[in-house]
C-alpha atoms as a PDB file:
ATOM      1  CA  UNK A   1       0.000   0.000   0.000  1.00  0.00           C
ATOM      2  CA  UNK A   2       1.127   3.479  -0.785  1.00  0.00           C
ATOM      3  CA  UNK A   3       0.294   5.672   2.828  1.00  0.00           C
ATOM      4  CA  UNK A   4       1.344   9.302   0.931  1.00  0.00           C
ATOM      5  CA  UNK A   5       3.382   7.877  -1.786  1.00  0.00           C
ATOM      6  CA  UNK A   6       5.459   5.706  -0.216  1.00  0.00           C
ATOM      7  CA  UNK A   7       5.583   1.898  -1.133  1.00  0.00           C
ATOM      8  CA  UNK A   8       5.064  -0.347   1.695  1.00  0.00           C
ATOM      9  CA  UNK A   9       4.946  -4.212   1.262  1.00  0.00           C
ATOM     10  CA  UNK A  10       3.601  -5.285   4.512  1.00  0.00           C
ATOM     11  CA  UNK A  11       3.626  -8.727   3.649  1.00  0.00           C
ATOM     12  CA  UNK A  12       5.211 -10.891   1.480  1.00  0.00           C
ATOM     13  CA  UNK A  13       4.843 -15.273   1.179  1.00  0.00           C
ATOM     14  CA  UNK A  14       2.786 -14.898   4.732  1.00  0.00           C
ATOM     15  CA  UNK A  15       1.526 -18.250   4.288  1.00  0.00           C
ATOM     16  CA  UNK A  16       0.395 -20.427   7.266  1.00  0.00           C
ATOM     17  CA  UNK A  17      -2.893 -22.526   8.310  1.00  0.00           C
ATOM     18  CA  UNK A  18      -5.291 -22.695  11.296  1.00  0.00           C
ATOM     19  CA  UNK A  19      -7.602 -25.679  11.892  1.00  0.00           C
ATOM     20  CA  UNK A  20     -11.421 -25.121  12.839  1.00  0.00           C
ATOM     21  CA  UNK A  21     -11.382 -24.515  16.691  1.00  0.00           C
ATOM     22  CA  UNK A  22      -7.748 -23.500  16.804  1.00  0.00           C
ATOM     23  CA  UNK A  23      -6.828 -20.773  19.360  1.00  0.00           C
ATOM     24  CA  UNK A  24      -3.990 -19.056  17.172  1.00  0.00           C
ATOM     25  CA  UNK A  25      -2.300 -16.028  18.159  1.00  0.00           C
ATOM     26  CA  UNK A  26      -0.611 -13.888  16.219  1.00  0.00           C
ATOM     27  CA  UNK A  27       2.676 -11.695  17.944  1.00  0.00           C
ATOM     28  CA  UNK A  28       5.338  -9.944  16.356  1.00  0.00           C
ATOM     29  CA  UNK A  29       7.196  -6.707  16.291  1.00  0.00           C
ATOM     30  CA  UNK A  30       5.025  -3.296  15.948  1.00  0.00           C
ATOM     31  CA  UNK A  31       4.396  -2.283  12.503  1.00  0.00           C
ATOM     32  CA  UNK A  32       5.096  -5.932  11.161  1.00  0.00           C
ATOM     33  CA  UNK A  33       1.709  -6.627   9.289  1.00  0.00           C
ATOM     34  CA  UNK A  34      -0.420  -7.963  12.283  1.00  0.00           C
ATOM     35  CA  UNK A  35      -3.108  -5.946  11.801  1.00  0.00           C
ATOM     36  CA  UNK A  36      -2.751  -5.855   7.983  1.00  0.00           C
ATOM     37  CA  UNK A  37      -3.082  -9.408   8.097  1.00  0.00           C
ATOM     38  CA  UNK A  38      -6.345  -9.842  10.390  1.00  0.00           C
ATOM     39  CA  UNK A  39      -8.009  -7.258   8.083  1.00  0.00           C
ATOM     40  CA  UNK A  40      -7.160  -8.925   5.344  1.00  0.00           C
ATOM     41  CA  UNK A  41      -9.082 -11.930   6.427  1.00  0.00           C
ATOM     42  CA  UNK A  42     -11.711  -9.941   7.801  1.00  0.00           C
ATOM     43  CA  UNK A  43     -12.574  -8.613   4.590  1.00  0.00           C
ATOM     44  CA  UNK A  44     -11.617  -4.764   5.456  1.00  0.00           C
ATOM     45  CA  UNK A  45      -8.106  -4.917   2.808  1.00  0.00           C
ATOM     46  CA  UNK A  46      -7.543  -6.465  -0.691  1.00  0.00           C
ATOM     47  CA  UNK A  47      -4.421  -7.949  -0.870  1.00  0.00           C
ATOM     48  CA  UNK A  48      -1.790  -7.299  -4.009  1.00  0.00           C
ATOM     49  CA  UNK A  49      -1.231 -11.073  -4.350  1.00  0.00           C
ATOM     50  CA  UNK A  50      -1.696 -13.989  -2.851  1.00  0.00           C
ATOM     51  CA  UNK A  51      -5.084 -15.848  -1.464  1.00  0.00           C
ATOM     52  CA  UNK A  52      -7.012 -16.569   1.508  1.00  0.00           C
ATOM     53  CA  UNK A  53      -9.212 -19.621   2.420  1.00  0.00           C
ATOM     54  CA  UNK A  54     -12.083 -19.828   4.744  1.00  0.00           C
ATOM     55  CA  UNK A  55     -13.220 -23.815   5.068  1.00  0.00           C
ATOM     56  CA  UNK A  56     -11.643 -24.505   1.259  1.00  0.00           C
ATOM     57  CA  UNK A  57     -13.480 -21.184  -0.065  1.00  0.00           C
ATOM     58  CA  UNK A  58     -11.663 -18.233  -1.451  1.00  0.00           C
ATOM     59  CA  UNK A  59     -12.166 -15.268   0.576  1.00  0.00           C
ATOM     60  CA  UNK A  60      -9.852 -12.792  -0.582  1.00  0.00           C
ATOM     61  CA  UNK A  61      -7.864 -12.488  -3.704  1.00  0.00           C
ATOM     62  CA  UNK A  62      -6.552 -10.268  -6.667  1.00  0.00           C
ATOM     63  CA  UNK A  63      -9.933 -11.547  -8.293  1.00  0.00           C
ATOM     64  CA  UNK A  64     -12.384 -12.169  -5.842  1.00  0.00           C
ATOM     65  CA  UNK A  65     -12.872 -10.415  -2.052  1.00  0.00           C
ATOM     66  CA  UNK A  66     -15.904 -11.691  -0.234  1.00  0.00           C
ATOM     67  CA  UNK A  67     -17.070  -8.668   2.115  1.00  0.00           C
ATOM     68  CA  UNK A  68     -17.342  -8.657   6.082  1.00  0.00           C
ATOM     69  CA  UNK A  69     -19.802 -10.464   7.347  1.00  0.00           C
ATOM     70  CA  UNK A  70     -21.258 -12.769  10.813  1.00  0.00           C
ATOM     71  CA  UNK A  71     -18.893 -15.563   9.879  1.00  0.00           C
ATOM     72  CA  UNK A  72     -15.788 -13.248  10.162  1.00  0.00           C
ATOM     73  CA  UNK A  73     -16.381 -11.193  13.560  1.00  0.00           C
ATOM     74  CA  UNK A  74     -13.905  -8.818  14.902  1.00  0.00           C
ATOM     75  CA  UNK A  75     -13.369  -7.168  18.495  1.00  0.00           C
ATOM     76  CA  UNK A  76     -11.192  -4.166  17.765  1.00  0.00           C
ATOM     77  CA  UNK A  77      -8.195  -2.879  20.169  1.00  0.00           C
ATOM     78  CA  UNK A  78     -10.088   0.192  20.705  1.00  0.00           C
ATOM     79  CA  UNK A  79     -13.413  -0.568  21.447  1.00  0.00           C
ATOM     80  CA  UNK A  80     -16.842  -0.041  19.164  1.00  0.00           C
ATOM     81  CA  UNK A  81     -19.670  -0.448  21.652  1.00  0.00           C
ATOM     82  CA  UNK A  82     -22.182   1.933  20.550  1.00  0.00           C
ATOM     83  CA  UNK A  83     -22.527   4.522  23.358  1.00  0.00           C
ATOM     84  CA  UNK A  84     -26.230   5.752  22.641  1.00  0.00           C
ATOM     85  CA  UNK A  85     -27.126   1.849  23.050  1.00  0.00           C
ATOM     86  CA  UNK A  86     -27.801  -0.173  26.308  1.00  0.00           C
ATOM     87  CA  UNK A  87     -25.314  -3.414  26.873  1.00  0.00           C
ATOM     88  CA  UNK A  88     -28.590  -5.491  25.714  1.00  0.00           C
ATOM     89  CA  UNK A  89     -28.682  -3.569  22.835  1.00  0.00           C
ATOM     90  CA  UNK A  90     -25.845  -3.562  21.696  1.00  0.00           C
ATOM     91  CA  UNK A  91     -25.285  -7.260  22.094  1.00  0.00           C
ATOM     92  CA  UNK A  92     -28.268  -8.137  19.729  1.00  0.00           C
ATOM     93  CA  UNK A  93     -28.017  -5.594  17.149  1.00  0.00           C
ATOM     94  CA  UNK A  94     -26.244  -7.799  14.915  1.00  0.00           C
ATOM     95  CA  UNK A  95     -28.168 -11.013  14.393  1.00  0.00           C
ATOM     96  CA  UNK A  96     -31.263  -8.591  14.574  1.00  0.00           C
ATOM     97  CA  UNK A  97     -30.469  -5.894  11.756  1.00  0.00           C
ATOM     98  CA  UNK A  98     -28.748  -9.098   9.417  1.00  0.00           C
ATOM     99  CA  UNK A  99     -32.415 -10.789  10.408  1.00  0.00           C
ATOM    100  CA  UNK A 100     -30.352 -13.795  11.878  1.00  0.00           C
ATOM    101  CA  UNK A 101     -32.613 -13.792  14.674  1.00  0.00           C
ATOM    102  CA  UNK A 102     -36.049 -12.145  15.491  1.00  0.00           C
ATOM    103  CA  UNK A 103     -35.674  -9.674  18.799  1.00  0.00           C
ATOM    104  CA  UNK A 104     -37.380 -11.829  20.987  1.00  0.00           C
ATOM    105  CA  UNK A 105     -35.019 -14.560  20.691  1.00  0.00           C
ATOM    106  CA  UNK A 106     -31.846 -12.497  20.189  1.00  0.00           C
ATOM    107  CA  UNK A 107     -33.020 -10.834  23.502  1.00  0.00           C
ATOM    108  CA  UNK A 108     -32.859 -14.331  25.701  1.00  0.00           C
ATOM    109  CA  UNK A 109     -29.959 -15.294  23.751  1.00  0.00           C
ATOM    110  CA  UNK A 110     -27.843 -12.325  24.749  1.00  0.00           C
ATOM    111  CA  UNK A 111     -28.971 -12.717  28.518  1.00  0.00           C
ATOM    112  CA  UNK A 112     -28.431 -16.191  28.881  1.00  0.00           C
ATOM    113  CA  UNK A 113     -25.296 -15.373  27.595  1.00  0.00           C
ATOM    114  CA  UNK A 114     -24.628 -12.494  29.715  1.00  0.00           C
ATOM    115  CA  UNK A 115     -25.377 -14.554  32.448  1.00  0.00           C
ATOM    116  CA  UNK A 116     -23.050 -17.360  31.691  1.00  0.00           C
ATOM    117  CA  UNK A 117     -20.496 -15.506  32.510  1.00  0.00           C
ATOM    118  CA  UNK A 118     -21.557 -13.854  35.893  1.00  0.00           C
ATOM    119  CA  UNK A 119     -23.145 -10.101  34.343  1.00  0.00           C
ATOM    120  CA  UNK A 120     -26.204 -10.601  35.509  1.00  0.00           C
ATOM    121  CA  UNK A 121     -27.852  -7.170  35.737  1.00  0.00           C
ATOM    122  CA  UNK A 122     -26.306  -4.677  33.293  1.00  0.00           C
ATOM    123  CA  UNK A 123     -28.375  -5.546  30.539  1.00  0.00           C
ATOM    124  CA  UNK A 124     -29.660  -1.959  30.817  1.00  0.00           C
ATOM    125  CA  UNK A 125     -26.865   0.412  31.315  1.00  0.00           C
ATOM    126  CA  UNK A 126     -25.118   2.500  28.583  1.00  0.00           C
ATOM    127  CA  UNK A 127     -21.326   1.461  27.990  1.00  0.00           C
ATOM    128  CA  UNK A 128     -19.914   4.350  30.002  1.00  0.00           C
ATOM    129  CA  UNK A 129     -21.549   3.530  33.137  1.00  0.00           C
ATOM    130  CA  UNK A 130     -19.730   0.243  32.913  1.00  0.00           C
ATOM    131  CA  UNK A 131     -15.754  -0.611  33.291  1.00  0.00           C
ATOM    132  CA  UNK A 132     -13.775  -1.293  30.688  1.00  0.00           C
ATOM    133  CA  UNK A 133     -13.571  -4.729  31.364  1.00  0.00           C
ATOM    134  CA  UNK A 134     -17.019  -4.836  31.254  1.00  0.00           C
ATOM    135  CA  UNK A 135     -17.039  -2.862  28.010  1.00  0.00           C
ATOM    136  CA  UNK A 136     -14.379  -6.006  26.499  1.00  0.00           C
ATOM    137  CA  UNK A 137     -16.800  -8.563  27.313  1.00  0.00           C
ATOM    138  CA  UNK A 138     -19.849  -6.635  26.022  1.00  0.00           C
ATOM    139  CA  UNK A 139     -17.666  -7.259  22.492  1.00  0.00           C
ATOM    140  CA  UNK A 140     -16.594 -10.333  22.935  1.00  0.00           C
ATOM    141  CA  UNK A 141     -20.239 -11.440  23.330  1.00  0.00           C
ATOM    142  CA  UNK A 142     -21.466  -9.370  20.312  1.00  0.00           C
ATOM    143  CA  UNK A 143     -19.388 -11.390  18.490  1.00  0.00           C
ATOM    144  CA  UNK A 144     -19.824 -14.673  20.069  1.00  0.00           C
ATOM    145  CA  UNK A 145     -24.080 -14.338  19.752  1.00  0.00           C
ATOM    146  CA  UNK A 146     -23.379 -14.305  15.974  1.00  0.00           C
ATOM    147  CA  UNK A 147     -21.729 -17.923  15.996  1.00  0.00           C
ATOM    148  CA  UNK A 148     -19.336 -16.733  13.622  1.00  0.00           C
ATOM    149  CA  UNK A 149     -16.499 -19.672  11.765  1.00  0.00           C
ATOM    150  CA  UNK A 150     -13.880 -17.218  12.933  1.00  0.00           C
ATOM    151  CA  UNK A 151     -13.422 -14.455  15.932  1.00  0.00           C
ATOM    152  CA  UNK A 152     -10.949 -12.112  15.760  1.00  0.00           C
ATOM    153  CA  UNK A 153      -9.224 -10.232  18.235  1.00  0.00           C
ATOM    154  CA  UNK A 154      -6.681  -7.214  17.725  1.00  0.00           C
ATOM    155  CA  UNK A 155      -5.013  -6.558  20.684  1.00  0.00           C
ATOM    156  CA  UNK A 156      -8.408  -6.341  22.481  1.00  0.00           C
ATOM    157  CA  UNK A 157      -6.909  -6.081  26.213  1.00  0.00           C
ATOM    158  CA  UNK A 158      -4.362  -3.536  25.496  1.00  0.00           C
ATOM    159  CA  UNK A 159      -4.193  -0.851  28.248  1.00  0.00           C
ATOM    160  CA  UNK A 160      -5.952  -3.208  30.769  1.00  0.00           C
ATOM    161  CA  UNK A 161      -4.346  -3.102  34.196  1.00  0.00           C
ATOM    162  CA  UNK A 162      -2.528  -6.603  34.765  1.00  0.00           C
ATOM    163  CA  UNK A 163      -5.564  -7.654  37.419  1.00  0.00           C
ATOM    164  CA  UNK A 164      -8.199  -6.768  34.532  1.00  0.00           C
ATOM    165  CA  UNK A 165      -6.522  -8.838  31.846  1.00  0.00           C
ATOM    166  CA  UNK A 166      -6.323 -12.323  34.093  1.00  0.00           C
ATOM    167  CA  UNK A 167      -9.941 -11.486  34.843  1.00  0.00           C
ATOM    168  CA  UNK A 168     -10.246 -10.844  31.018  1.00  0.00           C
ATOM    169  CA  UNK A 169      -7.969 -14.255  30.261  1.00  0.00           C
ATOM    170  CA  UNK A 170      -9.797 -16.295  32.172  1.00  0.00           C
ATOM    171  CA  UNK A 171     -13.237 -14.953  31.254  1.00  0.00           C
ATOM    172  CA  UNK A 172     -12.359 -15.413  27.310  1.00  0.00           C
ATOM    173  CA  UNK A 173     -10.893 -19.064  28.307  1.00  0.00           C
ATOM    174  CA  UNK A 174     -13.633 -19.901  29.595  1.00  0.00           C
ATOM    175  CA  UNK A 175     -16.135 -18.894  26.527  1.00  0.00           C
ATOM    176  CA  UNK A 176     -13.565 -20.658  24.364  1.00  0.00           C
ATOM    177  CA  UNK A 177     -13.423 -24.047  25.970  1.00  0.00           C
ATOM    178  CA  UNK A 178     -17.465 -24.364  26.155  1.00  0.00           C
ATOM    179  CA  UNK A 179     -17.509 -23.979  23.163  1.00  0.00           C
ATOM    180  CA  UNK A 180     -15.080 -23.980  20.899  1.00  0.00           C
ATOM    181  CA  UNK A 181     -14.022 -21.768  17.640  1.00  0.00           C
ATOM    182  CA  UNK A 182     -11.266 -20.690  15.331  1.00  0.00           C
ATOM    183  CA  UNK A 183      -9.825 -17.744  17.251  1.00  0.00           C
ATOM    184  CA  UNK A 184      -7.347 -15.580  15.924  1.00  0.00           C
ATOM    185  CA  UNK A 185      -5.633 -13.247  18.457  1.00  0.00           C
ATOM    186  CA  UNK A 186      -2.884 -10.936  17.765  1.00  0.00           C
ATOM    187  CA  UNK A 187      -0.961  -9.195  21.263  1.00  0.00           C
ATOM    188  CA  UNK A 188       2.493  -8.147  21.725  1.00  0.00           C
ATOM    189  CA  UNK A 189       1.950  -9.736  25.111  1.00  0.00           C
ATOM    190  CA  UNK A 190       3.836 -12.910  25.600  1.00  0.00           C
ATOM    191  CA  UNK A 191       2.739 -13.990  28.596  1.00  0.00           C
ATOM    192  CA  UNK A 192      -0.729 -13.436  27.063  1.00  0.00           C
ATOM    193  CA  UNK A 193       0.015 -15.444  24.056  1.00  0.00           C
ATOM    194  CA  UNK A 194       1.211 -18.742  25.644  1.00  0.00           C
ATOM    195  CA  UNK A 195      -1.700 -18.706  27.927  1.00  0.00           C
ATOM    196  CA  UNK A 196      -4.013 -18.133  25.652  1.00  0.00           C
ATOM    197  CA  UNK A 197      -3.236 -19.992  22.439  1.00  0.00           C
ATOM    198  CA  UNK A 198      -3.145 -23.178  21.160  1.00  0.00           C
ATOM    199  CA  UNK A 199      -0.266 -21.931  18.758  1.00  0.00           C
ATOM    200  CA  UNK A 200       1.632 -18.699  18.617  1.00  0.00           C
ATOM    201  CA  UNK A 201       3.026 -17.507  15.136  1.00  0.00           C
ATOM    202  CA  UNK A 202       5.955 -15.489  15.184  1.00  0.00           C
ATOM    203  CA  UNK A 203       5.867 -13.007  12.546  1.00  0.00           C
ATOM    204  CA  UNK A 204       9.160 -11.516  11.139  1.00  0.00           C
ATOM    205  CA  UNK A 205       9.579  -7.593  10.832  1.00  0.00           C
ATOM    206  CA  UNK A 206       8.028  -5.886   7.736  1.00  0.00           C
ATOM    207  CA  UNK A 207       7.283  -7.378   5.136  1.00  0.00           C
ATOM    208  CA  UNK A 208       5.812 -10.331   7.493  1.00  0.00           C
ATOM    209  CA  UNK A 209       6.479 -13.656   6.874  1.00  0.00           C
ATOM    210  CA  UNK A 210       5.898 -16.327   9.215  1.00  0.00           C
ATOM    211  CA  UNK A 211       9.071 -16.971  11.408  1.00  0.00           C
ATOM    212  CA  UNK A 212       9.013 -19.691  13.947  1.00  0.00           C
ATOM    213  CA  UNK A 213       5.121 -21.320  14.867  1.00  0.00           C
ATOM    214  CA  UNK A 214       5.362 -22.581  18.348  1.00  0.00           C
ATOM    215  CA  UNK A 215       2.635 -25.562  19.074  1.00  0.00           C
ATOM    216  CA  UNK A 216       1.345 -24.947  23.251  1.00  0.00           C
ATOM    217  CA  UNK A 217       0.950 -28.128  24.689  1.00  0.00           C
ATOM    218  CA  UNK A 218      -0.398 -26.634  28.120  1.00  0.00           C
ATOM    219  CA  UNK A 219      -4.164 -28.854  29.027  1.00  0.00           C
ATOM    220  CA  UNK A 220      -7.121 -27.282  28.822  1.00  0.00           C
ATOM    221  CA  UNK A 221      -8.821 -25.525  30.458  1.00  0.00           C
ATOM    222  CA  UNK A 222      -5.802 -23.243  32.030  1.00  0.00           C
ATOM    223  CA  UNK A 223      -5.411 -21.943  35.293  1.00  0.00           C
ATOM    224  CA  UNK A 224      -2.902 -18.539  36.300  1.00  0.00           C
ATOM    225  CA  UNK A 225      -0.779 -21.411  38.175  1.00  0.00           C
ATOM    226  CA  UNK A 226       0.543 -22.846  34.596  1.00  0.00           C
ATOM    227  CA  UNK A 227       2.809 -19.584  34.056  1.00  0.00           C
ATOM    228  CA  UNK A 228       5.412 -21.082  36.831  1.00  0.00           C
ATOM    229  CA  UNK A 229       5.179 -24.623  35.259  1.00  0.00           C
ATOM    230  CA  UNK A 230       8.545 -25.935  33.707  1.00  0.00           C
ATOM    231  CA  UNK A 231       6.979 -26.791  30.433  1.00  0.00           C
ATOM    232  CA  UNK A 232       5.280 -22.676  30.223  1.00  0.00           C
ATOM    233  CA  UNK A 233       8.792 -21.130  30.929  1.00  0.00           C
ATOM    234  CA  UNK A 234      10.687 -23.409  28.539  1.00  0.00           C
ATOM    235  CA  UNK A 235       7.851 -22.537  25.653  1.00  0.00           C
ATOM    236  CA  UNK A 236       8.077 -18.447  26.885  1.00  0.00           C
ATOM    237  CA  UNK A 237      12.143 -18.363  26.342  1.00  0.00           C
ATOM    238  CA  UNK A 238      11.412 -20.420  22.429  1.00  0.00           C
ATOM    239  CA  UNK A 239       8.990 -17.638  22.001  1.00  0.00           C
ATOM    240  CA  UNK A 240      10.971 -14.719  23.790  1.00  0.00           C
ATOM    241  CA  UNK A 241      14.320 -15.372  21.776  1.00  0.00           C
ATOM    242  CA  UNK A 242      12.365 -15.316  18.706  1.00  0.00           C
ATOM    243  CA  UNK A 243      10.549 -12.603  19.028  1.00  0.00           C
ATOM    244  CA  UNK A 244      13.219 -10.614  20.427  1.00  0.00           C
ATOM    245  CA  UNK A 245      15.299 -11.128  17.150  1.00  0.00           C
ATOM    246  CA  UNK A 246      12.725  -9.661  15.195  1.00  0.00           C
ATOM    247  CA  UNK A 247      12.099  -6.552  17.499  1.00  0.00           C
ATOM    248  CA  UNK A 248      15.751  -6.258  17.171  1.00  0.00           C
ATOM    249  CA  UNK A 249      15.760  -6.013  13.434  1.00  0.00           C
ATOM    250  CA  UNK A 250      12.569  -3.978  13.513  1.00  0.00           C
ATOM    251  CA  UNK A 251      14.589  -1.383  15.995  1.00  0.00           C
ATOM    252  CA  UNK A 252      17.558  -1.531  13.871  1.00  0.00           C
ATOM    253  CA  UNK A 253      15.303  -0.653  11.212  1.00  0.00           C
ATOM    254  CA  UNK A 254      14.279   2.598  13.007  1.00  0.00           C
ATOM    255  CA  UNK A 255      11.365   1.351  13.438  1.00  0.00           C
ATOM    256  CA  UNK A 256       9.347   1.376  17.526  1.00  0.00           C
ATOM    257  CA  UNK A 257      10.079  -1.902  19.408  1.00  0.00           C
ATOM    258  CA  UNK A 258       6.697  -2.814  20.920  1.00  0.00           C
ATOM    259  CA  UNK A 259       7.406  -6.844  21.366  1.00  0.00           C
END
């Protein structure tokens, strides 16, 4: 892409799979083609060359781009609750407006839902009058009542104090291991990334390519206690010294280390 003229290839022979009900996260140095990546796949970016498959289907190509939709959900870093709508609301907009559901049963899905994991009782309260934990599972859920093939996350507990995001990890493991989907999760976080996944890719710095992929073969479902376990330190130093490399380059480069 050409960002005021100048030529950027943000990714070049990026090739790598995830299976149906894979927990793959994505980490890498800042600026490396994460985000690039995910919105390729989402739908929001064409890509120069190159294709993307969705259950054997071509999704994205120099000939064919199928658009955003319910089977392709993303929760963005920055939020996108909409403020003038209650928690309730917002939760069942989607499968209401795309007519996935009728109101009255979007309306007990999203509470049983909301009650599943323990918020009982916000149903009716605006998105500022709720933390921003909170406001992270509100998303999470919008996506989830969907039952999209894929969820993706971009960095969607950034700037959470460290007691949030455990809440936050162990709230989003425990949606994933009820019920299972393809996730695909990009963080800088490493910590957050073993935990979490069921691989971690390591991307290089711009244009990405896929470094190292690191299998995690931590049981489900995971508890805090697993990050003092020998086998979760020996996968975070294979991860660690990888990614370091690559924010090395990437800082070389002149570009901000973030990893």
């Amino acid at each position: 892409y050409d960002p005021e003229g100048v030529h950027v290839v943000a990714m070049k022979e990026c090739s790598f799979e995830i299976a149906a009900g894979e927990f793959a996260v994505v980490v890498g140095p800042s600026g490396c083609g994460k985000t690039t990546l995910l919105n390729a796949i989402a739908g929001f970016d064409t890509i120069t060359s190159g294709e993307i498959y969705l259950d054997g289907e071509i999704i994205s190509s120099t000939k064919k781009q199928i658009k955003p939709d319910v089977e392709r959900m993303v929760v963005f870093q920055n939020g996108a609750l909409f403020p003038w709508k209650t928690v309730l609301e917002n939760i069942i907009y989607g499968p209401v407006v795309q007519k996935k559901m009728k109101k009255s049963e979007a309306i007990e899905t999203a509470k049983a839902m909301l009650g599943q994991v323990g918020l009982n009782g916000i149903e009716d309260k605006y998105p500022e009058e709720t933390s921003s934990g909170v406001q992270r599972r509100v998303e999470i859920l919008r996506a989830l009542i969907n039952k999209p093939k894929v969820v993706m996350l971009d960095e969607p507990f950034r700037g959470l104090d460290a007691v949030a995001k455990t809440v936050m990890h162990e709230f989003l493991m425990e949606i994933f291991c009820s019920a299972p989907r393809t996730m695909f999760f990009i963080t800088h976080d490493i910590d957050e990334a073993i935990f979490l996944g069921s691989k971690v890719v390591i991307m290089t710095t711009r244009p990405a390519q896929v470094k190292k992929i690191v299998n995690v073969n931590l049981p489900w479902p995971r508890e805090h206690h697993i990050l003092s376990s020998d086998t979760y330190l020996k996968l975070k130093s294979e991860v660690l010294e990888a990614v370091h490399e690559e924010a090395k380059k990437a800082f070389e480069a002149g570009e901000r280390e973030m990893a």
